[in-house]
Protein backbone atom coordinates (compact mmCIF):
# COMPACT_ATOMS: atom_id res chain seq x y z
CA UNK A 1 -25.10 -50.22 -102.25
CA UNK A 2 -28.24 -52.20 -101.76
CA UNK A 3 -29.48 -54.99 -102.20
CA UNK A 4 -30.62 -55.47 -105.53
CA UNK A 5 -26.51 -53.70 -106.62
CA UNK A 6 -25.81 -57.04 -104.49
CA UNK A 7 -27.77 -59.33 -106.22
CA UNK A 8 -26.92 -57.74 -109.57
CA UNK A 9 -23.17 -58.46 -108.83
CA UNK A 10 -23.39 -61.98 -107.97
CA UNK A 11 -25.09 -62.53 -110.92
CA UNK A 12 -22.74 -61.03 -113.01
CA UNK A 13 -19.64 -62.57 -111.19
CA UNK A 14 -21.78 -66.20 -111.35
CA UNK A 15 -22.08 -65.29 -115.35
CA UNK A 16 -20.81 -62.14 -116.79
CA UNK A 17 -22.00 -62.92 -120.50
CA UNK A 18 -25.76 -63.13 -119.29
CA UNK A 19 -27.58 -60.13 -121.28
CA UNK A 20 -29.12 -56.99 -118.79
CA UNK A 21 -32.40 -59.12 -119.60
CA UNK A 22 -31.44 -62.38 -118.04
CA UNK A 23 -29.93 -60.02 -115.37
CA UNK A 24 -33.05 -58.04 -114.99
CA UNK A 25 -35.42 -61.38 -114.59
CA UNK A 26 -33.11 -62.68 -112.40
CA UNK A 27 -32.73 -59.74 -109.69
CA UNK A 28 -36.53 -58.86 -110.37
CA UNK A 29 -36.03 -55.52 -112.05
CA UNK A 30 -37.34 -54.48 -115.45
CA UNK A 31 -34.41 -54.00 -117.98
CA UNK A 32 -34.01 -50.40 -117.69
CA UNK A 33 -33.72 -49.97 -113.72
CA UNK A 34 -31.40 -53.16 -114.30
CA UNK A 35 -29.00 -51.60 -116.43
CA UNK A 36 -29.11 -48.14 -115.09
CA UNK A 37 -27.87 -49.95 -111.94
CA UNK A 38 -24.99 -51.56 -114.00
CA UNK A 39 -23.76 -48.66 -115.44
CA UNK A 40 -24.27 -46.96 -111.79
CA UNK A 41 -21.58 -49.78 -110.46
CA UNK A 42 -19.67 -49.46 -113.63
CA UNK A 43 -18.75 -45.68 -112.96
CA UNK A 44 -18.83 -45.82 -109.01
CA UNK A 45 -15.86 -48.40 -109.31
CA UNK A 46 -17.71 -51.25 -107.68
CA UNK A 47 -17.78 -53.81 -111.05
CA UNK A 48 -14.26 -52.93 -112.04
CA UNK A 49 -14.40 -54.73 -115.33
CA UNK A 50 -15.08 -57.82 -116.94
CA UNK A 51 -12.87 -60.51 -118.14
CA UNK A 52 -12.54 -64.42 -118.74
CA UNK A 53 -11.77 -66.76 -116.58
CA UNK A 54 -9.34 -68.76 -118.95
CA UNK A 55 -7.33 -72.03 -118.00
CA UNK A 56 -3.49 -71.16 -116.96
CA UNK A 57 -2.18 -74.82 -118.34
CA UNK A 58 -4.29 -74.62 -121.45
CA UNK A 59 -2.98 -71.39 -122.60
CA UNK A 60 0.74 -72.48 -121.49
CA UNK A 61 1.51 -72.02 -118.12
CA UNK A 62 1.37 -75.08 -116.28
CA UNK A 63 2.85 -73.87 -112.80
CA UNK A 64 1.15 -71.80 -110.50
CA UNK A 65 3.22 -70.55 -107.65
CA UNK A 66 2.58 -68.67 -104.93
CA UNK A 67 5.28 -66.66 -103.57
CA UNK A 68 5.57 -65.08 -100.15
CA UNK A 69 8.25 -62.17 -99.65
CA UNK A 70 9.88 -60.59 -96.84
CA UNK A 71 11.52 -57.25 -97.13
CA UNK A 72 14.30 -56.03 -94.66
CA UNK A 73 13.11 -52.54 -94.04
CA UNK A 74 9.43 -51.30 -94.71
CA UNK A 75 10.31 -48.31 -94.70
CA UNK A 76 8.31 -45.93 -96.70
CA UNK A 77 10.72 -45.78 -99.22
CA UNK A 78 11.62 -49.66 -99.57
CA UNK A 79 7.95 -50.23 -99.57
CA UNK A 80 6.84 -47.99 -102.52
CA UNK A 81 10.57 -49.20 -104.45
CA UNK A 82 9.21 -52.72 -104.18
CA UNK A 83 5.55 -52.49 -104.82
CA UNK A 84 6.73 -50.23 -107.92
CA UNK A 85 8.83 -52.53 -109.01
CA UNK A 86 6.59 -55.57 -109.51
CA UNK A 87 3.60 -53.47 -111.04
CA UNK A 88 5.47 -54.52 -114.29
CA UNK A 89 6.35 -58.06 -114.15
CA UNK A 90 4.12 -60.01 -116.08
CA UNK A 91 4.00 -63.44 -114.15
CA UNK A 92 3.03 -62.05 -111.32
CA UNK A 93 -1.10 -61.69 -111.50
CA UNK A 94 -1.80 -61.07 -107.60
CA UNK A 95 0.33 -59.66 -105.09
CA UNK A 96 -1.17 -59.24 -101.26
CA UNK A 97 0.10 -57.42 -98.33
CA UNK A 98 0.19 -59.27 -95.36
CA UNK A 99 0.01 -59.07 -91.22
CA UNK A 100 2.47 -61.91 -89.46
CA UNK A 101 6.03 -63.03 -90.40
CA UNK A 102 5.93 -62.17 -94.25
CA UNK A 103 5.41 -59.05 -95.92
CA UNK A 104 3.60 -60.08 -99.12
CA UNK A 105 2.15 -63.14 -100.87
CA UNK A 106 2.20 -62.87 -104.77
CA UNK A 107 0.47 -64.92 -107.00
CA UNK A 108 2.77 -66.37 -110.01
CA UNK A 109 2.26 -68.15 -113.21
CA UNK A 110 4.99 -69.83 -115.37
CA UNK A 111 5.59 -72.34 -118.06
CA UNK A 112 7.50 -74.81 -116.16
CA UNK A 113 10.24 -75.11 -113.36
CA UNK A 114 13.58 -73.67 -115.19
CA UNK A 115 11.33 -70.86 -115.95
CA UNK A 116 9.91 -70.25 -112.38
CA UNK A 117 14.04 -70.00 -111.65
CA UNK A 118 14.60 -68.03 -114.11
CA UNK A 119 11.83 -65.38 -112.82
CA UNK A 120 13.35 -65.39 -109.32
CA UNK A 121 16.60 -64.39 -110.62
CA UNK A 122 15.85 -62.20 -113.11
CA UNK A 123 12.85 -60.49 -111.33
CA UNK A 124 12.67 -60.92 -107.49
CA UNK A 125 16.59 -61.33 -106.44
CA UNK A 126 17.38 -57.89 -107.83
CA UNK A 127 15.22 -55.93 -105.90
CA UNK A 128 16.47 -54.24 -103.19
CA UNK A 129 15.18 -55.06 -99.62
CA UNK A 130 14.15 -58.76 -100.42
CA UNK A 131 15.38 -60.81 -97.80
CA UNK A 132 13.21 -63.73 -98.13
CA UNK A 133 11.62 -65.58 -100.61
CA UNK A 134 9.19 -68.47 -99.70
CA UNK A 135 7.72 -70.50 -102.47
CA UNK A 136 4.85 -72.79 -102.23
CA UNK A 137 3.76 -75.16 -106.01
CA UNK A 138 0.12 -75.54 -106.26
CA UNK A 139 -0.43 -78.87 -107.32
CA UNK A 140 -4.02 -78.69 -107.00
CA UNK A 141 -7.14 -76.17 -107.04
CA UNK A 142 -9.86 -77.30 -104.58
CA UNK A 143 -11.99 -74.58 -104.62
CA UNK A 144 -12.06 -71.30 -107.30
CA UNK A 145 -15.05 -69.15 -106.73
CA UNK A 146 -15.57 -65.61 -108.26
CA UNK A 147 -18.75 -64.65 -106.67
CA UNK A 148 -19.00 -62.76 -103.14
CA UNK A 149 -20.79 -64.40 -100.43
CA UNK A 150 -24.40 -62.98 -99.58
CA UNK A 151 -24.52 -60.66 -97.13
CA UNK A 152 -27.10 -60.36 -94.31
């Protein structure tokens, strides 16, 4: 990756409805060499796809949480049974694997309160090999950024 695939990134992570020609002017390409390169990063996996950056409270879920988790044995086995087993649970949009005391940090959205309960008993408690589950309320969102930093 150079430094135009760079620049062609940020852009798109600044604005990702901007048409290859705003793209193009912006990176200093013509429109062709611009959206060869897209369609390069496209297939080699490094734009993974595109989506909107939509409001959690406006569309209904008014409590982000994050969640850090502690398993008793990592195992392989109680690893890959846990990671497996929150692949499926829709409130959960991130989930991180961390170094230091706890094992992973997920990322959870919910309605309200009774419902972040209700997730922890219905999804996290019966997992095997949870030990510990560490919950933190974000109240507030300083910062939200979706472009890289330059490099160089």
């Amino acid at each position: 990756m150079d430094v135009k695939d760079r620049q062609i990134i940020r852009a798109l992570q600044e604005n990702g409805r901007q048409t290859n020609s705003e793209i193009a002017d912006l990176v200093n390409l013509s429109p062709s060499p611009c959206l060869r390169r897209i369609r390069n990063l496209e297939k080699s996996g490094a734009i993974r796809g595109y989506s909107a950056d939509a409001d959690p409270v406006m569309y209904g879920l008014s409590e982000t949480v994050f969640v850090r988790i502690k398993l008793e044995c990592h195992n392989k086995d109680g690893v890959k049974q846990f990671e497996q087993k929150i692949q499926n649970i829709d409130e959960i949009l991130e989930c991180h694997l961390l170094t230091g005391p706890m094992d992973y940090q997920l990322k959870v959205v919910v309605p309200n309160m009774v419902s972040y309960e209700n997730f922890i008993r219905r999804s996290l408690h019966p997992i095997p090999g949870v030990v510990t589950i560490d919950t933190c309320f974000v109240y507030g969102t300083i910062k939200k950024k979706a472009a890289f930093p330059e490099l160089g």
